[in-house]
PDB file of N, CA and C in Angstrom:
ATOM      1  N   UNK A   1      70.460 136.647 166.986  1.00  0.00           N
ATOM      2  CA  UNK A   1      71.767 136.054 167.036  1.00  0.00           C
ATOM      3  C   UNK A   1      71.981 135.233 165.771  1.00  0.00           C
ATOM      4  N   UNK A   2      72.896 135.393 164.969  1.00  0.00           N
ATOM      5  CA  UNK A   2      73.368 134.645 163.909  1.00  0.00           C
ATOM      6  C   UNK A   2      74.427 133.616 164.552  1.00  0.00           C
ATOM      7  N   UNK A   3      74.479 132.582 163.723  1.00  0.00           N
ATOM      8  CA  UNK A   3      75.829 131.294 163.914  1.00  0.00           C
ATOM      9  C   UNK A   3      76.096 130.444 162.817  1.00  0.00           C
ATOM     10  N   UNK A   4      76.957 130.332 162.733  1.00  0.00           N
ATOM     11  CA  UNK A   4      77.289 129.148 161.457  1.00  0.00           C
ATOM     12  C   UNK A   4      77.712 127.627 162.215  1.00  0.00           C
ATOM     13  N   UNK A   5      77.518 126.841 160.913  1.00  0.00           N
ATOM     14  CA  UNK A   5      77.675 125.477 160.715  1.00  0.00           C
ATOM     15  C   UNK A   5      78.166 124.993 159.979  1.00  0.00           C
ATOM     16  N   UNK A   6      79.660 124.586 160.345  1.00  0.00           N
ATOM     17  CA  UNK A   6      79.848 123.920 159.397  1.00  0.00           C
ATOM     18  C   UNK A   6      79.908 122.857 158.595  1.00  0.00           C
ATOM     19  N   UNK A   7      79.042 121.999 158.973  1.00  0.00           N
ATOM     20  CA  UNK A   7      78.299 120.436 159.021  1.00  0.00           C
ATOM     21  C   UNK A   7      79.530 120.028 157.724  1.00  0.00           C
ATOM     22  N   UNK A   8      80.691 119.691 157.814  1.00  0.00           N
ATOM     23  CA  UNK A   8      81.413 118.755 157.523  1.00  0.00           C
ATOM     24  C   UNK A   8      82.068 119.267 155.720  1.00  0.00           C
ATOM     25  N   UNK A   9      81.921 120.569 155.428  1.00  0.00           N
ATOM     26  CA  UNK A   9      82.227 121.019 154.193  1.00  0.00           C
ATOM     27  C   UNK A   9      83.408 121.522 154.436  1.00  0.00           C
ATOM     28  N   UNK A  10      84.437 121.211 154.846  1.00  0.00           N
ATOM     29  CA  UNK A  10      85.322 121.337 155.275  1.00  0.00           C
ATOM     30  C   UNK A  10      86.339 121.864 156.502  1.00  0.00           C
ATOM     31  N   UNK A  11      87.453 122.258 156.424  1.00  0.00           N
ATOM     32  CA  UNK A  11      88.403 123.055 157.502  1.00  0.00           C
ATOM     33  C   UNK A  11      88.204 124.275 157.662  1.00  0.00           C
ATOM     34  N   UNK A  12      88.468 125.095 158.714  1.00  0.00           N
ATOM     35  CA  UNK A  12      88.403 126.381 159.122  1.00  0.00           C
ATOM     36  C   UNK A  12      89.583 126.342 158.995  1.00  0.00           C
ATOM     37  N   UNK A  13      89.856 127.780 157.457  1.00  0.00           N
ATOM     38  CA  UNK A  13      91.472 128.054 157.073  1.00  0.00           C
ATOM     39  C   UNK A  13      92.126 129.012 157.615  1.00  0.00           C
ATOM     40  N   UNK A  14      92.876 129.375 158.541  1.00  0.00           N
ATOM     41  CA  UNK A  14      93.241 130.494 159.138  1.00  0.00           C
ATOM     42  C   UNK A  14      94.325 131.214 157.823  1.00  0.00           C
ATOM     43  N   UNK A  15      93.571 132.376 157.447  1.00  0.00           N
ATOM     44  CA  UNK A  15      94.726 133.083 156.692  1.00  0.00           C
ATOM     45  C   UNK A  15      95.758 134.397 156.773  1.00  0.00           C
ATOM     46  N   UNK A  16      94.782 135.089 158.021  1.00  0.00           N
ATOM     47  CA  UNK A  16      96.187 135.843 158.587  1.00  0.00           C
ATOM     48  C   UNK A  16      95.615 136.340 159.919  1.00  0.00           C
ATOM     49  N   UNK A  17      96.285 137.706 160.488  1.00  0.00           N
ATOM     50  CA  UNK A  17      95.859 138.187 162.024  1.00  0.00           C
ATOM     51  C   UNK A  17      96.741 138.292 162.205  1.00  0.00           C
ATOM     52  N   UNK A  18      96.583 139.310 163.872  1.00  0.00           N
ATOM     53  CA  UNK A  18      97.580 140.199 164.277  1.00  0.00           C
ATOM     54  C   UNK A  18      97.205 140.813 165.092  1.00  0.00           C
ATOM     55  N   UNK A  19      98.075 141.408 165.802  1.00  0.00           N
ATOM     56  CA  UNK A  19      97.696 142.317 167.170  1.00  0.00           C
ATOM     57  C   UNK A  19      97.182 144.156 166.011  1.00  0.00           C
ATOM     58  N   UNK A  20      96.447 144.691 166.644  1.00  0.00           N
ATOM     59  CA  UNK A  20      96.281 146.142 165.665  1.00  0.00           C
ATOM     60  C   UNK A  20      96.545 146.903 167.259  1.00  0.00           C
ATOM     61  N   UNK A  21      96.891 148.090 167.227  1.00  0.00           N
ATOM     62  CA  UNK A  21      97.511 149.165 168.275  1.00  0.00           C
ATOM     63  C   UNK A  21      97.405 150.260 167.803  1.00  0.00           C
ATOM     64  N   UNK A  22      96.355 151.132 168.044  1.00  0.00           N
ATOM     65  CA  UNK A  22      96.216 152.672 167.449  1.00  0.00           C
ATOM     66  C   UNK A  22      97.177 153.500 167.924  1.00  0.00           C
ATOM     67  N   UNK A  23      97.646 154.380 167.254  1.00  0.00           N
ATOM     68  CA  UNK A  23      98.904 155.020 167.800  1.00  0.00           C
ATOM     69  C   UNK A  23      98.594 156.926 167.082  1.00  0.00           C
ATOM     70  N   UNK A  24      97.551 157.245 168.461  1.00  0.00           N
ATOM     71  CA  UNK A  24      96.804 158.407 168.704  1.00  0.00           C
ATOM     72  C   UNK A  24      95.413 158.266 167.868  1.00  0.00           C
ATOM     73  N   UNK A  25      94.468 159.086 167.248  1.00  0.00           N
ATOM     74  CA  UNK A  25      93.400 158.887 166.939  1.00  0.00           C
ATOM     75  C   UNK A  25      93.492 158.247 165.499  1.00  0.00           C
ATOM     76  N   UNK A  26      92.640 157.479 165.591  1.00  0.00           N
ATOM     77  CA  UNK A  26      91.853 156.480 164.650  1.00  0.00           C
ATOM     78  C   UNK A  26      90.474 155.717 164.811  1.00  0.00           C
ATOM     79  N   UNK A  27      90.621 155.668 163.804  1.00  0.00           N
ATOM     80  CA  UNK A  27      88.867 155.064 163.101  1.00  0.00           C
ATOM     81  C   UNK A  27      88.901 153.910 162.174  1.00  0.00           C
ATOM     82  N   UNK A  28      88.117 152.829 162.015  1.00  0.00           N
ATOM     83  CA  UNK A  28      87.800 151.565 161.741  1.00  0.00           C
ATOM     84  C   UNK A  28      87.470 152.105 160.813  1.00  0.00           C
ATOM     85  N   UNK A  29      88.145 151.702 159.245  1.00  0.00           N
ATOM     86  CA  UNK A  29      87.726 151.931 157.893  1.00  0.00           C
ATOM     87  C   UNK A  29      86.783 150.653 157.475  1.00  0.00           C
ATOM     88  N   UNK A  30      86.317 151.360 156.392  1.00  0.00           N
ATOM     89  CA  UNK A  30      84.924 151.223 155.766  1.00  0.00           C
ATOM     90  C   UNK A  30      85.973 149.980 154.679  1.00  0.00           C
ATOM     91  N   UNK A  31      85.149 148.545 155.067  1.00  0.00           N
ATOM     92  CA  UNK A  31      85.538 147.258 154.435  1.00  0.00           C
ATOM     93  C   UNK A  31      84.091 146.807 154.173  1.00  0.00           C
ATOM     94  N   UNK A  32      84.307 145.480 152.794  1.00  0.00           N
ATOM     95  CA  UNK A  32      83.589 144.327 152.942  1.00  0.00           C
ATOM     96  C   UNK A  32      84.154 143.085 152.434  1.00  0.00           C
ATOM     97  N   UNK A  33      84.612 142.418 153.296  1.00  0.00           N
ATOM     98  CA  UNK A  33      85.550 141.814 153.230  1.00  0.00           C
ATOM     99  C   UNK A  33      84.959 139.820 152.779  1.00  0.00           C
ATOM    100  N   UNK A  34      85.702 139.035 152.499  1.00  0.00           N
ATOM    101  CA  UNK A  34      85.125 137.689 151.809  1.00  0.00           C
ATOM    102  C   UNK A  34      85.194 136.838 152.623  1.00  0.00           C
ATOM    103  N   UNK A  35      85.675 137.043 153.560  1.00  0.00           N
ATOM    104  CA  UNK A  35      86.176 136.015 154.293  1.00  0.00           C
ATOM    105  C   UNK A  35      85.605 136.716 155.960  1.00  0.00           C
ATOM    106  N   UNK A  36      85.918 135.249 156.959  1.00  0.00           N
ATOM    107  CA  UNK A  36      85.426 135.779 158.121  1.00  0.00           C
ATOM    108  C   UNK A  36      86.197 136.528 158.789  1.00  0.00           C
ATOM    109  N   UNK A  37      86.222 137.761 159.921  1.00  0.00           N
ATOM    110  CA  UNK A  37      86.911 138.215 160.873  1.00  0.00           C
ATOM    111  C   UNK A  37      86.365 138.179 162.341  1.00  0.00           C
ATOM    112  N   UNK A  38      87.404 137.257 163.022  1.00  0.00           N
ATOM    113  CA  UNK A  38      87.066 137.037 164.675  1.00  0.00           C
ATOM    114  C   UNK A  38      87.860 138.414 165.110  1.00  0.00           C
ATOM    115  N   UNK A  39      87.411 139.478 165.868  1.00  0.00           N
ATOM    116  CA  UNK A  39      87.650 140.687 166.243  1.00  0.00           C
ATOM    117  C   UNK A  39      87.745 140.478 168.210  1.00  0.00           C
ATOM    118  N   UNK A  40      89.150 140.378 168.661  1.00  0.00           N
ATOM    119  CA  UNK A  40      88.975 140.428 170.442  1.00  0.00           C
ATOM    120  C   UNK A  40      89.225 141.878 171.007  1.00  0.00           C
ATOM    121  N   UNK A  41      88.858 142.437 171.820  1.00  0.00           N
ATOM    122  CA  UNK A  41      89.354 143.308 171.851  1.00  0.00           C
ATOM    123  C   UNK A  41      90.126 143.577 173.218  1.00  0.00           C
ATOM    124  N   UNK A  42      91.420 143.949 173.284  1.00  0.00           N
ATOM    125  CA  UNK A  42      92.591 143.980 174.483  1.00  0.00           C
ATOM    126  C   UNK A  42      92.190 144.971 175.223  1.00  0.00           C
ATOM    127  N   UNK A  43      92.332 145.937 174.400  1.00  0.00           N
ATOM    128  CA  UNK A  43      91.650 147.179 175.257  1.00  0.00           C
ATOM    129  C   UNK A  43      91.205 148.309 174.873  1.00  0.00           C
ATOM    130  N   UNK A  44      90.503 149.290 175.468  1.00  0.00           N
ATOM    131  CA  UNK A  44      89.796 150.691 175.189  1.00  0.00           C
ATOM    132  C   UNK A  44      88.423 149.908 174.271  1.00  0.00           C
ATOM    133  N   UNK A  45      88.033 150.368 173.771  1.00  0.00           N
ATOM    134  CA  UNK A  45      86.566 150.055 173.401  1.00  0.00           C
ATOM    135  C   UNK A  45      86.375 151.070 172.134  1.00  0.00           C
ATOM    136  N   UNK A  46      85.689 150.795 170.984  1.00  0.00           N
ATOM    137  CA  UNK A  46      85.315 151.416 170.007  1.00  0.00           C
ATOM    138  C   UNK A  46      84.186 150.670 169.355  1.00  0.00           C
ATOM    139  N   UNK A  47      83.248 151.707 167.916  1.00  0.00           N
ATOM    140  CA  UNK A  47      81.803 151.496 168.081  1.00  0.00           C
ATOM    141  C   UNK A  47      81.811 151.050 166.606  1.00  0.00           C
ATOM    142  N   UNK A  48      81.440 150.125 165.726  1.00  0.00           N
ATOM    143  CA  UNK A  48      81.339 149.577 164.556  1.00  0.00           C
ATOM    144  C   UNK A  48      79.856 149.984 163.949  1.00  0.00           C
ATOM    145  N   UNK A  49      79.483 149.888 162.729  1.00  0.00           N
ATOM    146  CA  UNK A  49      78.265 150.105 161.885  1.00  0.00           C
ATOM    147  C   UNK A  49      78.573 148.962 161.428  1.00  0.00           C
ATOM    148  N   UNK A  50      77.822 147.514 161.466  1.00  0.00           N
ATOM    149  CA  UNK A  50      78.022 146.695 160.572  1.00  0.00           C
ATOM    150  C   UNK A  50      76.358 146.102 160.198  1.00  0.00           C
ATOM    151  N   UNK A  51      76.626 146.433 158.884  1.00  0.00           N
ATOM    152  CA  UNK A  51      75.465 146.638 158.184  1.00  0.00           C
ATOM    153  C   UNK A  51      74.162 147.512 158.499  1.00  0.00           C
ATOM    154  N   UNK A  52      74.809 148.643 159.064  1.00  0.00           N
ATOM    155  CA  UNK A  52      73.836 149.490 159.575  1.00  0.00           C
ATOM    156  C   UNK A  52      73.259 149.538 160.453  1.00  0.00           C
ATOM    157  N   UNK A  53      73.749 148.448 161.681  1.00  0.00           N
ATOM    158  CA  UNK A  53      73.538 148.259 162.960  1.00  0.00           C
ATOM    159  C   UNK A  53      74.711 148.366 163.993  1.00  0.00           C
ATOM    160  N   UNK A  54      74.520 149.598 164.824  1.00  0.00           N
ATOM    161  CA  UNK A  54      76.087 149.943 165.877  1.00  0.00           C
ATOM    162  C   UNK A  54      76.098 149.028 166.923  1.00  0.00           C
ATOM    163  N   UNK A  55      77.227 148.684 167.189  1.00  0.00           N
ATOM    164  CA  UNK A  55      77.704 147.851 167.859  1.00  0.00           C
ATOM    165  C   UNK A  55      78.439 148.706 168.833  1.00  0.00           C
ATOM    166  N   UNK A  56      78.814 148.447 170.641  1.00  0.00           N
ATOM    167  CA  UNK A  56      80.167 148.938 171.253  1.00  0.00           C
ATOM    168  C   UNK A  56      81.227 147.696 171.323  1.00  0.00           C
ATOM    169  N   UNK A  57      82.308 147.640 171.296  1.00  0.00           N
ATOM    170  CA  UNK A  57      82.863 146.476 171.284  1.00  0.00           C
ATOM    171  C   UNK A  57      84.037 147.080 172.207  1.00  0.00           C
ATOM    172  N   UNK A  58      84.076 146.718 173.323  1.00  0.00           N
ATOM    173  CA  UNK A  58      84.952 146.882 174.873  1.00  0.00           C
ATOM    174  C   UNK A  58      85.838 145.608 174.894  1.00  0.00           C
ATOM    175  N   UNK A  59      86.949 146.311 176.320  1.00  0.00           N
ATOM    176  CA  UNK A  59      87.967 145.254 175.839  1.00  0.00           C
ATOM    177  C   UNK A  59      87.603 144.227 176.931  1.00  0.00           C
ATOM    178  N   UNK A  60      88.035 143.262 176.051  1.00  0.00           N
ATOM    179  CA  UNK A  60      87.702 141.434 176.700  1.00  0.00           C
ATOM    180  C   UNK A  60      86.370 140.762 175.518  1.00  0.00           C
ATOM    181  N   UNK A  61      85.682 141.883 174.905  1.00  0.00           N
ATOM    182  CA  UNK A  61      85.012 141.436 173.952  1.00  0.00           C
ATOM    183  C   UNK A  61      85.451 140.599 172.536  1.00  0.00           C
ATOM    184  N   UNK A  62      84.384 140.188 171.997  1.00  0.00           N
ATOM    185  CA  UNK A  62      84.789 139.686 170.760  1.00  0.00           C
ATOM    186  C   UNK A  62      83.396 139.849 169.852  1.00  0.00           C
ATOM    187  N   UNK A  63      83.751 139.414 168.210  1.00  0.00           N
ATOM    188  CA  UNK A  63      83.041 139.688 167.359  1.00  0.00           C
ATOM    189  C   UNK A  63      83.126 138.897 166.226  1.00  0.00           C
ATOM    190  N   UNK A  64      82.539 138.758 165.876  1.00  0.00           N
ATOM    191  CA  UNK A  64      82.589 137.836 164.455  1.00  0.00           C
ATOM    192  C   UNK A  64      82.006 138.633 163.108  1.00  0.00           C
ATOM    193  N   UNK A  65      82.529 139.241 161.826  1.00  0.00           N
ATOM    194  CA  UNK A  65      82.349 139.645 161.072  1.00  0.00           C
ATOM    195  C   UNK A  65      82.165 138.284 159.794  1.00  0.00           C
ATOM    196  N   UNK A  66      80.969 138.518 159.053  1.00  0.00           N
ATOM    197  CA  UNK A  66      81.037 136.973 158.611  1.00  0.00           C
ATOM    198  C   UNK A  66      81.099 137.840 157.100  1.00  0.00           C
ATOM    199  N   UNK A  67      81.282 137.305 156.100  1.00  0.00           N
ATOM    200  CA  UNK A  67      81.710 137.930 154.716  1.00  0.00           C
ATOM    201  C   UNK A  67      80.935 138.578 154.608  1.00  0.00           C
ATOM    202  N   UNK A  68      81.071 139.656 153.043  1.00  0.00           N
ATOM    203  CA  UNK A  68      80.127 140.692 152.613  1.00  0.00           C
ATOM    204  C   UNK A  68      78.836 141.343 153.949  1.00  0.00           C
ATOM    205  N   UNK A  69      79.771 141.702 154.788  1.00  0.00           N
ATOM    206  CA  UNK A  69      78.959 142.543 155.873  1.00  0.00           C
ATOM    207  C   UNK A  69      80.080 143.596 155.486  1.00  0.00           C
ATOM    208  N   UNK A  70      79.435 144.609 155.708  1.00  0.00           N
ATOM    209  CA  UNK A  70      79.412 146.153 155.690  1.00  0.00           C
ATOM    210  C   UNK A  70      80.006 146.520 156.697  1.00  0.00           C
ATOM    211  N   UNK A  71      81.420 147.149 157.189  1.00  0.00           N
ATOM    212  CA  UNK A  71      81.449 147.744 158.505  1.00  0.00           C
ATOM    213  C   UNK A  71      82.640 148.505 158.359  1.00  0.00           C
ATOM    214  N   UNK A  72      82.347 149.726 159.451  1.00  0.00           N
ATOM    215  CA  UNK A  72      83.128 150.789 159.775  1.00  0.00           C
ATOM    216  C   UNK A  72      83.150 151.210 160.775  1.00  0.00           C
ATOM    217  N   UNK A  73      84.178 152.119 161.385  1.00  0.00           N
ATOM    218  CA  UNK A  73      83.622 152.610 162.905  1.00  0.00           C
ATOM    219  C   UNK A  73      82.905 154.172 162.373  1.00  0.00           C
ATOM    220  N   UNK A  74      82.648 154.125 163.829  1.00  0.00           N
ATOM    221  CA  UNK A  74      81.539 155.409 163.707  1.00  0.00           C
ATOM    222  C   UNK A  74      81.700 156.459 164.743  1.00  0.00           C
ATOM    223  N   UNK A  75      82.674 156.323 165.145  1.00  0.00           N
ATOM    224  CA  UNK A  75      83.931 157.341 166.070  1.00  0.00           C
ATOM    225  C   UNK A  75      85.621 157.376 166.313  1.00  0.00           C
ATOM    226  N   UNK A  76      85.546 158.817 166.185  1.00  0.00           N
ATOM    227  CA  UNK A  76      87.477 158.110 166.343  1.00  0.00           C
ATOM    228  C   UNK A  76      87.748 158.074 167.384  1.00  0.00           C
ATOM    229  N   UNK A  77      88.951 156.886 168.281  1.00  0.00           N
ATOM    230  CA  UNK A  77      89.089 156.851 169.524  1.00  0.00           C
ATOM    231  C   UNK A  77      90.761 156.753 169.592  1.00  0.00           C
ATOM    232  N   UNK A  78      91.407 156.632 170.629  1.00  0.00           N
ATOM    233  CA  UNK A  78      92.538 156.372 170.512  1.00  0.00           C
ATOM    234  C   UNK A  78      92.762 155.644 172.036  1.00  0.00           C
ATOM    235  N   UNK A  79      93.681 155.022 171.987  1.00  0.00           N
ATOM    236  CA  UNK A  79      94.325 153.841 173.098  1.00  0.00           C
ATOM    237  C   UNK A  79      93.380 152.896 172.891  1.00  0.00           C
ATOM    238  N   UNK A  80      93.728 152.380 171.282  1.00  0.00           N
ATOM    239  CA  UNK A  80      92.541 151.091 171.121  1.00  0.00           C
ATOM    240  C   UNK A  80      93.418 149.781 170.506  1.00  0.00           C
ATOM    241  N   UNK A  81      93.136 148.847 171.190  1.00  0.00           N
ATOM    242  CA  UNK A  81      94.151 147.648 170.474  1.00  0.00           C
ATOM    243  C   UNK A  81      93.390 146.530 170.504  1.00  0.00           C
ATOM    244  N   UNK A  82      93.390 145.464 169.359  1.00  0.00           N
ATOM    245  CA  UNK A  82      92.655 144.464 169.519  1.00  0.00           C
ATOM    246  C   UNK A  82      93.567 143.422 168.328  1.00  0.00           C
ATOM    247  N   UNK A  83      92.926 141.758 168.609  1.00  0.00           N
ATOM    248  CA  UNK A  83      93.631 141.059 167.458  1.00  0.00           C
ATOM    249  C   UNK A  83      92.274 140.642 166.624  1.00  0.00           C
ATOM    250  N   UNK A  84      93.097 140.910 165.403  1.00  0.00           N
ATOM    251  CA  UNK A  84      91.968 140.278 163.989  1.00  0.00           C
ATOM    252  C   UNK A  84      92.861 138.860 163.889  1.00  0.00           C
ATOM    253  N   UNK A  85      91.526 138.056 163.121  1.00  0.00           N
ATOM    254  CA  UNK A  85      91.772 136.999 162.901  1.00  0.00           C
ATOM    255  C   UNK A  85      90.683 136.670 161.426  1.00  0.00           C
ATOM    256  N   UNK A  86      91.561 136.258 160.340  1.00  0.00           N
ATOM    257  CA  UNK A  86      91.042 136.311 159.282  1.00  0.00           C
ATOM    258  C   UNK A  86      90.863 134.820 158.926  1.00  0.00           C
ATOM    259  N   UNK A  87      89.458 134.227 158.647  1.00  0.00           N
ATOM    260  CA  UNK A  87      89.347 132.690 158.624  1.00  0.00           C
ATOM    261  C   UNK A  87      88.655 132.687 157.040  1.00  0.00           C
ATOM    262  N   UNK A  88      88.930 131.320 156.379  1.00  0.00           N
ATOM    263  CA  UNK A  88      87.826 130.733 155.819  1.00  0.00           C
ATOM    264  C   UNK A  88      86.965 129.901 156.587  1.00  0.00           C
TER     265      UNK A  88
END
């Protein structure tokens, strides 16, 4: 299990997010992104590679993508919706 701390180096910056809604088949493109992503998921379920370790991520779940991690999905699914949340 990984976790961060942020022992007093500042604010958690919210810089964007959104509801995402697949609309018929799709697949989680291949990012590495700088910043953090809190991932919930509403509903249907789909499978991530992040950093070379698969994940299932079902709905009511959540996830935390922390910078320069590696991730993609690793099946296409459809009736999948979830909200990103992009932090410093």
């Amino acid at each position: 299990m990984k976790y961060i701390v942020n022992e007093g180096k500042g604010r958690v910056r919210y810089i964007s997010g959104g509801l995402f809604e697949s609309n018929g088949v799709w697949i989680h493109p291949r990012q590495v992104l700088d910043d953090y992503e809190l991932i919930i998921c509403k509903s249907g379920n789909f499978k991530m590679s992040v950093n070379g370790q698969i994940f299932e991520i079902k709905e009511g779940d959540g996830m935390v993508l922390l910078p320069g991690e590696v991730h993609f999905g690793v099946e296409e699914r459809t009736d999948v919706s979830f909200c990103g949340f992009h932090l410093f």
